[in-house]
Protein backbone atom coordinates (compact mmCIF):
# COMPACT_ATOMS: atom_id res chain seq x y z
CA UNK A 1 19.84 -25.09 5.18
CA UNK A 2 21.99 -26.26 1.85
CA UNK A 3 25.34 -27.15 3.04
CA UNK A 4 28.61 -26.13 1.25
CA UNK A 5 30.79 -28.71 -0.19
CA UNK A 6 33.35 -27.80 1.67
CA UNK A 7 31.30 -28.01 5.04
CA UNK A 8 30.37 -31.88 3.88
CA UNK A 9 33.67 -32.85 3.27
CA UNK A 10 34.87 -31.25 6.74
CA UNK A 11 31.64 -33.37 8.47
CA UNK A 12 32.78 -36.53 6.50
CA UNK A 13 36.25 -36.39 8.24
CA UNK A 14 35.13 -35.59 11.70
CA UNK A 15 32.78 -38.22 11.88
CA UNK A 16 35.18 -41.25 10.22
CA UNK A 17 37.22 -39.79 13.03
CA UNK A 18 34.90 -40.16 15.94
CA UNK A 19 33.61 -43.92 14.76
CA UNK A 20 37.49 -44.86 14.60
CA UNK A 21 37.81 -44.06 18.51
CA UNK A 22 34.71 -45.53 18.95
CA UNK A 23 35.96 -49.01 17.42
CA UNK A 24 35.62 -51.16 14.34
CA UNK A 25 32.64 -53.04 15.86
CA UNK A 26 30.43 -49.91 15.14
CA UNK A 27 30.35 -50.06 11.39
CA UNK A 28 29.94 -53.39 11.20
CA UNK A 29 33.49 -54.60 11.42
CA UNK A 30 34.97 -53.13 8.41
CA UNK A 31 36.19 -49.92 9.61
CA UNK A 32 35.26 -47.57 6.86
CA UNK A 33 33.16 -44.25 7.69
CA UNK A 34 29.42 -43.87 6.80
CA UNK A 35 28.37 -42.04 4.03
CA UNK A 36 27.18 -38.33 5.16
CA UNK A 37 23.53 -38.64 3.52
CA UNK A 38 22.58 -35.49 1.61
CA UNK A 39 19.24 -34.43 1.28
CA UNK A 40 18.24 -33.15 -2.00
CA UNK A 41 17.16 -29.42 -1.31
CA UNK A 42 13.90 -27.96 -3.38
CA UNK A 43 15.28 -24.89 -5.67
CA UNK A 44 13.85 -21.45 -4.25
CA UNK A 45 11.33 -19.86 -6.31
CA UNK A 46 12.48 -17.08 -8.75
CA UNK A 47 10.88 -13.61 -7.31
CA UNK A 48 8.24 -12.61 -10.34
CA UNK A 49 9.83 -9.55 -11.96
CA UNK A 50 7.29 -6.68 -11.77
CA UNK A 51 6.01 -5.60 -14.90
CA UNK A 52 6.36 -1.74 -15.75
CA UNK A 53 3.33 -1.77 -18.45
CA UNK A 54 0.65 -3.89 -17.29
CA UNK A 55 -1.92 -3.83 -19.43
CA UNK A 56 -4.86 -3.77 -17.40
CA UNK A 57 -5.42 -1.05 -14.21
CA UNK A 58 -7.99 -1.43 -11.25
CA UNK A 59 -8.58 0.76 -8.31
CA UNK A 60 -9.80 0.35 -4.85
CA UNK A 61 -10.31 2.68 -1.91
CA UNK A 62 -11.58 5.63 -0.92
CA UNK A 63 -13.20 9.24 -2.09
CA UNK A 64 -9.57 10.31 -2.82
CA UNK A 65 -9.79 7.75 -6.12
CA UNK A 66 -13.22 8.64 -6.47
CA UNK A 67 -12.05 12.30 -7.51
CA UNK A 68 -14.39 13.26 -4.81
CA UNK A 69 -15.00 17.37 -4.68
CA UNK A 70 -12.54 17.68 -7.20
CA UNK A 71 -15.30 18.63 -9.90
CA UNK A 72 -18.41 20.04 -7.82
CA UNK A 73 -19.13 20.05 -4.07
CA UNK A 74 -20.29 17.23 -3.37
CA UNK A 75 -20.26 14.72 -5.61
CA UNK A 76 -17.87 12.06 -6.86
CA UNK A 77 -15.79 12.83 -10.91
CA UNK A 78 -14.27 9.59 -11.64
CA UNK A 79 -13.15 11.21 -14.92
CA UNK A 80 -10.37 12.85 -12.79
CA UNK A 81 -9.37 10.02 -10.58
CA UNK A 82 -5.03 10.07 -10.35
CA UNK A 83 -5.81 6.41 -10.76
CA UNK A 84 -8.17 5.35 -13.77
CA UNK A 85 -9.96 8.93 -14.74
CA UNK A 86 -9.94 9.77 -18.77
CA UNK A 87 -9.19 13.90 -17.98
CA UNK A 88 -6.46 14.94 -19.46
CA UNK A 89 -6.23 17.43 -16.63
CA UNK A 90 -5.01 14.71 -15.07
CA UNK A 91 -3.23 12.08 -17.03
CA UNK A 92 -4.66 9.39 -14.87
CA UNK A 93 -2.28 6.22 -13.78
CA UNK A 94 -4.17 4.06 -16.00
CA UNK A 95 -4.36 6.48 -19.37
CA UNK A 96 -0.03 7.19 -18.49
CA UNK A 97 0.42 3.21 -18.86
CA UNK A 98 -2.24 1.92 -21.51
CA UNK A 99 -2.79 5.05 -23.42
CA UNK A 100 -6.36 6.59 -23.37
CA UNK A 101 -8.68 4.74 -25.65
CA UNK A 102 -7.60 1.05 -23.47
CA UNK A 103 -7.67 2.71 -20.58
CA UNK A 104 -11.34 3.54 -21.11
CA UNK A 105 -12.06 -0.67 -21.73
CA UNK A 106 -8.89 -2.24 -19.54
CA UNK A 107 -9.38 0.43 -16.54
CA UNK A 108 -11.89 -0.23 -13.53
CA UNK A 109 -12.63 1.97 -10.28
CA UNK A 110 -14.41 -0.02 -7.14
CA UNK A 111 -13.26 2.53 -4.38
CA UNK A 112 -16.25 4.15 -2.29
CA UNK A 113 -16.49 7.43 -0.77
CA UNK A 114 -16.25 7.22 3.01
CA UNK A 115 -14.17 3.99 2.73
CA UNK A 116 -12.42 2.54 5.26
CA UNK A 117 -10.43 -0.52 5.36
CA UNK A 118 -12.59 -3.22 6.67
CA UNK A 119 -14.12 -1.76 3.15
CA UNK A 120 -11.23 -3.07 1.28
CA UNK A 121 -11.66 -6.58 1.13
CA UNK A 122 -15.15 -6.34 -0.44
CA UNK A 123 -13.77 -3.82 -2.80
CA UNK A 124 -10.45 -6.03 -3.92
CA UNK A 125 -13.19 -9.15 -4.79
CA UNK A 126 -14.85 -7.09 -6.98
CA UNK A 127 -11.44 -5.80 -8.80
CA UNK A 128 -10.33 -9.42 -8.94
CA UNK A 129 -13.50 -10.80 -10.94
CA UNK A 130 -11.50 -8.12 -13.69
CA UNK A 131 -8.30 -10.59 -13.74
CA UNK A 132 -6.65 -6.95 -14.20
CA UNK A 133 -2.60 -6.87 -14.56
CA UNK A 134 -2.38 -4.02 -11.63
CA UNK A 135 -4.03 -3.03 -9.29
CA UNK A 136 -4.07 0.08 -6.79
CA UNK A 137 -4.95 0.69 -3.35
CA UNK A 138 -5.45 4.58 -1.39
CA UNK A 139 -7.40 3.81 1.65
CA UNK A 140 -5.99 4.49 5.33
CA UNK A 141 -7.23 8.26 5.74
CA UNK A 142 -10.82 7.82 6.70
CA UNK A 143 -9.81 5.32 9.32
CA UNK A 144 -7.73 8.33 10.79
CA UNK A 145 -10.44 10.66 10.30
CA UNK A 146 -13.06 10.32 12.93
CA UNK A 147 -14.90 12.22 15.34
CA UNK A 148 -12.42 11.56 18.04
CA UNK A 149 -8.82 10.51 18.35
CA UNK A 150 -10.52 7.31 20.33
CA UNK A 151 -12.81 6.38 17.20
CA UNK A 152 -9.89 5.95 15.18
CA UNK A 153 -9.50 2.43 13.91
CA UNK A 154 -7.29 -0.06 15.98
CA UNK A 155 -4.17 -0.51 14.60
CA UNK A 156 -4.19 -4.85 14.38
CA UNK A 157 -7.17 -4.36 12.81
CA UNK A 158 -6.12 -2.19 10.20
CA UNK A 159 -3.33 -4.71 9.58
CA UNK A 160 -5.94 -7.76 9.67
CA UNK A 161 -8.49 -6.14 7.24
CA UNK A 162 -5.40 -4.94 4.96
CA UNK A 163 -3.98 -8.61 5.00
CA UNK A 164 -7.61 -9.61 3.93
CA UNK A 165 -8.20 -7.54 1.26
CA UNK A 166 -4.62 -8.83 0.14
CA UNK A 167 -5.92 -12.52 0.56
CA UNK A 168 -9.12 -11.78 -1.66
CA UNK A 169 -6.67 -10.52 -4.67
CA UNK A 170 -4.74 -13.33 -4.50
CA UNK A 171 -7.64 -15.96 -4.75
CA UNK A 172 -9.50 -13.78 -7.41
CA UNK A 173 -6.22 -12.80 -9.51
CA UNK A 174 -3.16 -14.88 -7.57
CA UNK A 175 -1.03 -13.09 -10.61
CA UNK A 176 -2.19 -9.09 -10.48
CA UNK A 177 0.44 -6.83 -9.56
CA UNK A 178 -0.31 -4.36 -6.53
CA UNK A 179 0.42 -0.75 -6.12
CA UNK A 180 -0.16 0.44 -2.29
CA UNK A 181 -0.16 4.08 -1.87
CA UNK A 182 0.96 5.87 1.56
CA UNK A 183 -1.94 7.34 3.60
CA UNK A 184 -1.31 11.29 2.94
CA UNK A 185 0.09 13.29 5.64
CA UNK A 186 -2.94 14.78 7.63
CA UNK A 187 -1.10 17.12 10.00
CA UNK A 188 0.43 19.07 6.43
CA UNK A 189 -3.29 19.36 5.83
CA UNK A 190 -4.35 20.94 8.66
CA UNK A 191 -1.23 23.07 8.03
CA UNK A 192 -1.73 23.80 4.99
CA UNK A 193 -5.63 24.55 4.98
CA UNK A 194 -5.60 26.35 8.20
CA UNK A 195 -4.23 29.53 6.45
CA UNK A 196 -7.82 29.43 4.49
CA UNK A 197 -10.74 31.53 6.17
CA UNK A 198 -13.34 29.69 4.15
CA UNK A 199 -11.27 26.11 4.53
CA UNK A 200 -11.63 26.71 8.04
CA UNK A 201 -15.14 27.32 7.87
CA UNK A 202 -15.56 24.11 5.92
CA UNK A 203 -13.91 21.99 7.94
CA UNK A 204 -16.46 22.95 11.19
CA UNK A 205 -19.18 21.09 9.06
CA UNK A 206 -17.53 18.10 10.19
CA UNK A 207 -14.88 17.09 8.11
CA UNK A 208 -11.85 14.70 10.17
CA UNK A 209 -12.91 16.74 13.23
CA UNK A 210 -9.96 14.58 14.88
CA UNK A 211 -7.13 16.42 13.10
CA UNK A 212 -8.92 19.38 11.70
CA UNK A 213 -11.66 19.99 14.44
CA UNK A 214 -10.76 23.74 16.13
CA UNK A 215 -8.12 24.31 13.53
CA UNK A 216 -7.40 27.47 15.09
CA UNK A 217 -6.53 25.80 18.69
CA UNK A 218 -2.77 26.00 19.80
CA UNK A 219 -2.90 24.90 23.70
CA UNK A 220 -1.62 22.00 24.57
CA UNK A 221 -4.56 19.43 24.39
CA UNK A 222 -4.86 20.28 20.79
CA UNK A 223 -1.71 19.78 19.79
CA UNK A 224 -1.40 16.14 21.14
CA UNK A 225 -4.42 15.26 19.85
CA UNK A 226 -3.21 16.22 16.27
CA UNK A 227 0.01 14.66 17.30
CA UNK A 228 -2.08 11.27 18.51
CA UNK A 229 -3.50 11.38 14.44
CA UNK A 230 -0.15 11.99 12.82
CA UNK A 231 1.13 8.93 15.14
CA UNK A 232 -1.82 6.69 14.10
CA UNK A 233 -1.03 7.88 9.76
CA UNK A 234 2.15 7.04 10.87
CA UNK A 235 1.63 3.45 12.23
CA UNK A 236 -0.80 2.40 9.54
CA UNK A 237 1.82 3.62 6.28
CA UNK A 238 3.88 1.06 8.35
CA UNK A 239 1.21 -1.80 8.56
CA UNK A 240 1.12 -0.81 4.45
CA UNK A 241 4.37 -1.35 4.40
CA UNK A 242 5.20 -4.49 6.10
CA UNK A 243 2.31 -6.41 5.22
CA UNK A 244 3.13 -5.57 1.42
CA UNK A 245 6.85 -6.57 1.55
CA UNK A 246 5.32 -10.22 2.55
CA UNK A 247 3.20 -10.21 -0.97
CA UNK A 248 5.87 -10.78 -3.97
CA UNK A 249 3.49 -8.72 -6.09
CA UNK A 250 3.07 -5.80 -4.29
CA UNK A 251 4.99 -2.48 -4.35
CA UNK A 252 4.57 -0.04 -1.42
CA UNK A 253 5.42 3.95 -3.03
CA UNK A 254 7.87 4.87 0.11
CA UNK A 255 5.89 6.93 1.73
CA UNK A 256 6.06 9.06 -1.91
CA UNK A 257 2.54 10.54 -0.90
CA UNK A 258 2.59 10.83 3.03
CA UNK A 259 5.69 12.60 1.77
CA UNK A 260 4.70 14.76 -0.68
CA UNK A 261 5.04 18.60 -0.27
CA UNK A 262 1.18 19.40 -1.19
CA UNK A 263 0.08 22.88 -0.73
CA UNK A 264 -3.60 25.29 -0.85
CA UNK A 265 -3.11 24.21 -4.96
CA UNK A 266 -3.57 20.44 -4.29
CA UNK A 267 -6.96 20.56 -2.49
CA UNK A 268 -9.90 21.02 -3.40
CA UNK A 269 -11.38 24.49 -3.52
CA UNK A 270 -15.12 23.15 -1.93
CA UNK A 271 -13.62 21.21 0.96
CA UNK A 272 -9.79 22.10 1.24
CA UNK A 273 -9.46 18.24 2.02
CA UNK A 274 -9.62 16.17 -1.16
CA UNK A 275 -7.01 16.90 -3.33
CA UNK A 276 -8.22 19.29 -6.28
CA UNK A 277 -7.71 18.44 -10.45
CA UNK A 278 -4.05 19.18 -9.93
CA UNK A 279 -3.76 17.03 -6.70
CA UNK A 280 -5.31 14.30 -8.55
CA UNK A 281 -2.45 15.11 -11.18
CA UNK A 282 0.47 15.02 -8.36
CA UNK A 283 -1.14 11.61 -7.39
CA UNK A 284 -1.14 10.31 -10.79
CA UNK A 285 2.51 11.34 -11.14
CA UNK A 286 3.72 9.69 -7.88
CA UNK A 287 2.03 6.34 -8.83
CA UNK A 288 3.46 6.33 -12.46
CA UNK A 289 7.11 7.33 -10.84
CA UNK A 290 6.81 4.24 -8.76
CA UNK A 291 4.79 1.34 -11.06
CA UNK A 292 7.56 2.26 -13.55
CA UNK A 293 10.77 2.41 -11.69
CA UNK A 294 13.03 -0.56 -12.32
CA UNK A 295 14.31 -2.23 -9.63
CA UNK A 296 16.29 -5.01 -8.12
């Protein structure tokens, strides 16, 4: 720790003080006090300021930035990704910060449909061979959604397989800026969709049976295994979170999508799980409200 001068000059007294008592023999006869030897302390790092306009976007994750069912049933529309599609439905993250003819050359999109995290890593080596300027992450719901509440993916190694993907950025592109997005709120979904006769009907094909599986079901055993879902979302938007803060580069949103007050609109009309054009749009917004914001 850097001392104050004031601290020194109170440690420079005490000690000619104590080697006084002690006698003249123990400074060599002369009776002055040692010098209090300072050790030259290494200036700290200056914290990189974020840039508001990179000029360069990639994407990783899952079939959320793959604009899956947000088009036709079934099938992936980049075009109207919240993160690099070209719709103008959509106003995509990437066309909102480079405008749309360099987002069509300076944007990229590696996530996968069906994603999880242990996906991520792979994913984040491929967006690093871009040496892009940002670089966003939405993954986290498809480790929630599986056929059971005990198939759900461990939280540590959530965190571990987060902190790698991190660690294969930063040896690809040690400079790219990262923009982690919250895991959306999967209880509002079932919420929200359950109102839907055909939704409902969807959902028994097998989509995240482990929050939306008997969406009708009120008794007791339901509810807490919802509530065992919502708990897991929960823990990994704070594995996001904290393993983020420890990256200088990176910018967690807040929990601005877990958060975010989605309703029938936002999802998609095939599925009433991904989110629909103007889901993608709300997405898109979020992301630009936080790459943007200025802050200490």
């Amino acid at each position: 720790m850097r001392r104050r001068p004031g601290a020194l000059a109170v440690l420079a007294a005490v000690t000619a003080a104590v080697v006084g008592l002690a006698g003249c023999d123990a400074v060599g006869g002369d009776g002055g006090a040692p010098e209090v030897e300072r050790k030259a302390q290494p200036a700290p790092k200056p914290t990189p300021r974020w840039d508001v306009s990179p000029a360069s976007v990639a994407a990783v994750g899952d079939s959320i930035t793959r604009g899956f069912d947000a088009c036709t049933v079934l099938s992936d529309c980049p075009e109207v990704s919240w993160a690099t599609g070209s719709s103008p439905e959509v106003d995509s993250l990437a066309v909102r910060l480079l405008g749309s003819a360099r987002a069509a050359t300076h944007s990229w999109n590696y996530a996968e449909t069906g994603a999880r995290m242990a996906d991520l890593p792979g994913q984040m080596a491929q967006a690093a061979n871009r040496r892009p300027e940002l670089v966003t992450v939405m993954a986290g719901a498809n480790d929630a959604c599986r056929k059971s509440v005990a198939d759900m993916t461990p939280v540590v190694e959530f965190r571990q397989a987060f902190k790698d993907a991190l660690a294969a950025l930063r040896r690809g592109a040690p400079r790219a800026q990262l923009y982690v997005a919250s895991v959306p709120d999967l209880l509002r979904l079932w919420s929200e969709g359950r109102t839907n006769p055909l939704g409902k009907q969807v959902w028994k094909l097998g989509i995240c049976p482990s929050m939306l599986g008997d969406a009708d079901a009120l008794d007791a055993a339901a509810t807490d295994r919802r509530q065992s879902v919502q708990e897991r979302v929960r823990a990994y938007n704070e594995v996001l979170r904290t393993v983020c803060e420890d990256d200088e580069r990176c910018r967690f949103d807040g929990g601005a999508v877990f958060g975010y007050d989605f309703g029938t609109d936002q999802l998609s009309q095939w599925d009433w799980f991904h989110p629909s054009k103007d889901g993608q749009a709300r997405l898109a917004e979020l992301a630009y409200r936080e790459v943007t914001a200025e802050k200490g």
